[in-house]
N, C-alpha and C. Protein backbone atom coordinates (compact mmCIF):
# COMPACT_ATOMS: atom_id res chain seq x y z
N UNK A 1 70.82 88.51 124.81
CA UNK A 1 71.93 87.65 124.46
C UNK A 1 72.39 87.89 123.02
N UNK A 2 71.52 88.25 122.08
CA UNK A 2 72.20 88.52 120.84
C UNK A 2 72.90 89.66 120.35
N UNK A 3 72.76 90.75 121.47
CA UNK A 3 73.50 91.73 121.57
C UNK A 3 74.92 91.44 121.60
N UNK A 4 75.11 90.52 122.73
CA UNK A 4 76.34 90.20 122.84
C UNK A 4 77.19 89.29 122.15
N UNK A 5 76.25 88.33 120.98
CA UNK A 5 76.87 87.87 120.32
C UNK A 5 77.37 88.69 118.97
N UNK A 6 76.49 89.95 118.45
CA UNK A 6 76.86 90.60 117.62
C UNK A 6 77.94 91.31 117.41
N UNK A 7 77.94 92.10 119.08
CA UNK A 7 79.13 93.05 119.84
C UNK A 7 80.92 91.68 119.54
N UNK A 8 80.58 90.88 119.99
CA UNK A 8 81.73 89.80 119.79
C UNK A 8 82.14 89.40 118.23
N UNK A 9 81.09 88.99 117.76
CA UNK A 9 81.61 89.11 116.05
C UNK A 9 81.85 90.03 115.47
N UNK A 10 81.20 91.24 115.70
CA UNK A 10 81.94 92.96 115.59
C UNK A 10 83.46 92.52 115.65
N UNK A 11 83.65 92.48 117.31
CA UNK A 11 85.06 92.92 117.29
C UNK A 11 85.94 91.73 116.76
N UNK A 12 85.79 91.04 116.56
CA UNK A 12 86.50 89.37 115.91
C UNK A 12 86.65 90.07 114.60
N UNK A 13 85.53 90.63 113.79
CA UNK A 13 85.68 90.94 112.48
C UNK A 13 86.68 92.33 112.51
N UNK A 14 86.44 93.49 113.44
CA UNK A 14 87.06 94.57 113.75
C UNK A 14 89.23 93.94 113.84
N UNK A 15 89.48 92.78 114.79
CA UNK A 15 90.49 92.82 115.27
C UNK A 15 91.69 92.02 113.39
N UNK A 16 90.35 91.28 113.10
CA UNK A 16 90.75 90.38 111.57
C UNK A 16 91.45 91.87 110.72
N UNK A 17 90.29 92.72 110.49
CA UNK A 17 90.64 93.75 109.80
C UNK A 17 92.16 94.59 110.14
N UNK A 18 92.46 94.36 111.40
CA UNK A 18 93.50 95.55 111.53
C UNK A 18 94.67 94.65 111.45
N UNK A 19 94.52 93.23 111.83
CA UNK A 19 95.91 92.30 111.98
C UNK A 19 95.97 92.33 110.05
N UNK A 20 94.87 92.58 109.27
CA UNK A 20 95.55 92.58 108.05
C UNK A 20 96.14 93.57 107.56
N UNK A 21 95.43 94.63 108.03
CA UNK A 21 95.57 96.23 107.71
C UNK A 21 97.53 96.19 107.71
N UNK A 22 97.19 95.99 109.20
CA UNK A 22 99.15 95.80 110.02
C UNK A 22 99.96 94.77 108.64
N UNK A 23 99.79 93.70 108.48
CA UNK A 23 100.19 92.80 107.29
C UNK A 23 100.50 93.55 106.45
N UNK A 24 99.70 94.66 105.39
CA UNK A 24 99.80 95.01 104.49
C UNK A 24 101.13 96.18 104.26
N UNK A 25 100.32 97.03 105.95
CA UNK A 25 101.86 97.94 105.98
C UNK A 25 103.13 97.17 106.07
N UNK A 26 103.34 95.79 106.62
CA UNK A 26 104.48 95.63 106.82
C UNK A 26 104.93 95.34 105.35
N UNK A 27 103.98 94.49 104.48
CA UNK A 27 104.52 94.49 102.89
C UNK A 27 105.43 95.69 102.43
N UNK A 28 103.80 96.12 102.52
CA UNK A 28 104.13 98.00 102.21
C UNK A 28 106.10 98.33 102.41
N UNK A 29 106.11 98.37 103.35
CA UNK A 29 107.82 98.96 104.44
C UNK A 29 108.78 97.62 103.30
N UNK A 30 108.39 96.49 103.68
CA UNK A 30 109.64 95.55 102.75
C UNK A 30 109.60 95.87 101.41
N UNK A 31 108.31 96.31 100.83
CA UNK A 31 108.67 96.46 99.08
C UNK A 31 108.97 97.90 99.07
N UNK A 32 109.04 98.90 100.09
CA UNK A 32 109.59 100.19 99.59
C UNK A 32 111.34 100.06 99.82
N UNK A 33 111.86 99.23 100.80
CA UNK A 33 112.75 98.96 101.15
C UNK A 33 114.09 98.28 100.35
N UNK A 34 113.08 97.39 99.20
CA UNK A 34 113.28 96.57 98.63
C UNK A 34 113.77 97.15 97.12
N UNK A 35 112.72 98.42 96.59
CA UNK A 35 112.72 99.35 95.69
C UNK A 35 114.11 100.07 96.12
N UNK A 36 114.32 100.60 97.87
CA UNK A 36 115.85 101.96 97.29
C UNK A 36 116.89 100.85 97.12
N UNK A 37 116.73 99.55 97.85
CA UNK A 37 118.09 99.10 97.64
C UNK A 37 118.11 98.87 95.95
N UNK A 38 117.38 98.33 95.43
CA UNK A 38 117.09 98.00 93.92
C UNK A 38 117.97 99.40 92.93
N UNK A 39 117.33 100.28 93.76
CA UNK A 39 118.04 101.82 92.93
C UNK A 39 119.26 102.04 93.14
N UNK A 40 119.81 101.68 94.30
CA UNK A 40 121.48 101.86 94.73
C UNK A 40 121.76 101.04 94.30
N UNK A 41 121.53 99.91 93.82
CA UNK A 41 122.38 98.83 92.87
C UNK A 41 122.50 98.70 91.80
N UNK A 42 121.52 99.72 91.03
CA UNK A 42 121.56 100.19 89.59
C UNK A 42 122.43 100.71 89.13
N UNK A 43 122.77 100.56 87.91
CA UNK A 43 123.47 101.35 87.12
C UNK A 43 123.30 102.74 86.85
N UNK A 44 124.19 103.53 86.69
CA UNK A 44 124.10 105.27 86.91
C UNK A 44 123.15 105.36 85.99
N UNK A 45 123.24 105.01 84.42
CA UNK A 45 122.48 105.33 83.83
C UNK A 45 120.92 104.92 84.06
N UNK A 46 120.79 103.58 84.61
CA UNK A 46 119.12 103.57 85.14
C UNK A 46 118.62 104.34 86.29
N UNK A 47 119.63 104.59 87.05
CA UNK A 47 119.26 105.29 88.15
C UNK A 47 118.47 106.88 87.74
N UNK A 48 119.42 106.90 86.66
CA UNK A 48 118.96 108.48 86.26
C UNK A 48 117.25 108.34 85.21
N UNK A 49 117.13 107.51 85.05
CA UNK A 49 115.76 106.74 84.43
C UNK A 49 114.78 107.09 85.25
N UNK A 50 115.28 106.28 86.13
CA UNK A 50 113.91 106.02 87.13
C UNK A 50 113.91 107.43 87.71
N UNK A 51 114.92 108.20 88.07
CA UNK A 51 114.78 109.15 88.91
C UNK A 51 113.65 109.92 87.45
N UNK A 52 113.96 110.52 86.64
CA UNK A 52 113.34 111.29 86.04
C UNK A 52 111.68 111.02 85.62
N UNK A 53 111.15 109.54 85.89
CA UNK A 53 109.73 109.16 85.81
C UNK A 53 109.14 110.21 86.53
């Protein structure tokens, strides 16, 4: 029986990990998203700023 309770908190802890993993990419996608529009709304001269970092 404690096999199977281990195997179950495994995957409880396994499924926690990836629904955050997934969370993070979706941050990830809105703040890169968030960054080009930021650059197309810049001014030429910052644009040319940032581009050259």
């Amino acid at each position: 029986m404690a096999f199977v309770v281990d195997m179950t908190e495994q995957k409880r802890a396994e499924e926690s990990r990836e629904e955050h993993l997934w969370f993070l990419e979706c941050m990830d996608r809105i703040n890169r998203a968030m960054q080009r529009t930021h650059e197309v709304e810049a001014p030429p001269a910052k644009r040319r700023q940032s581009l050259s970092r």
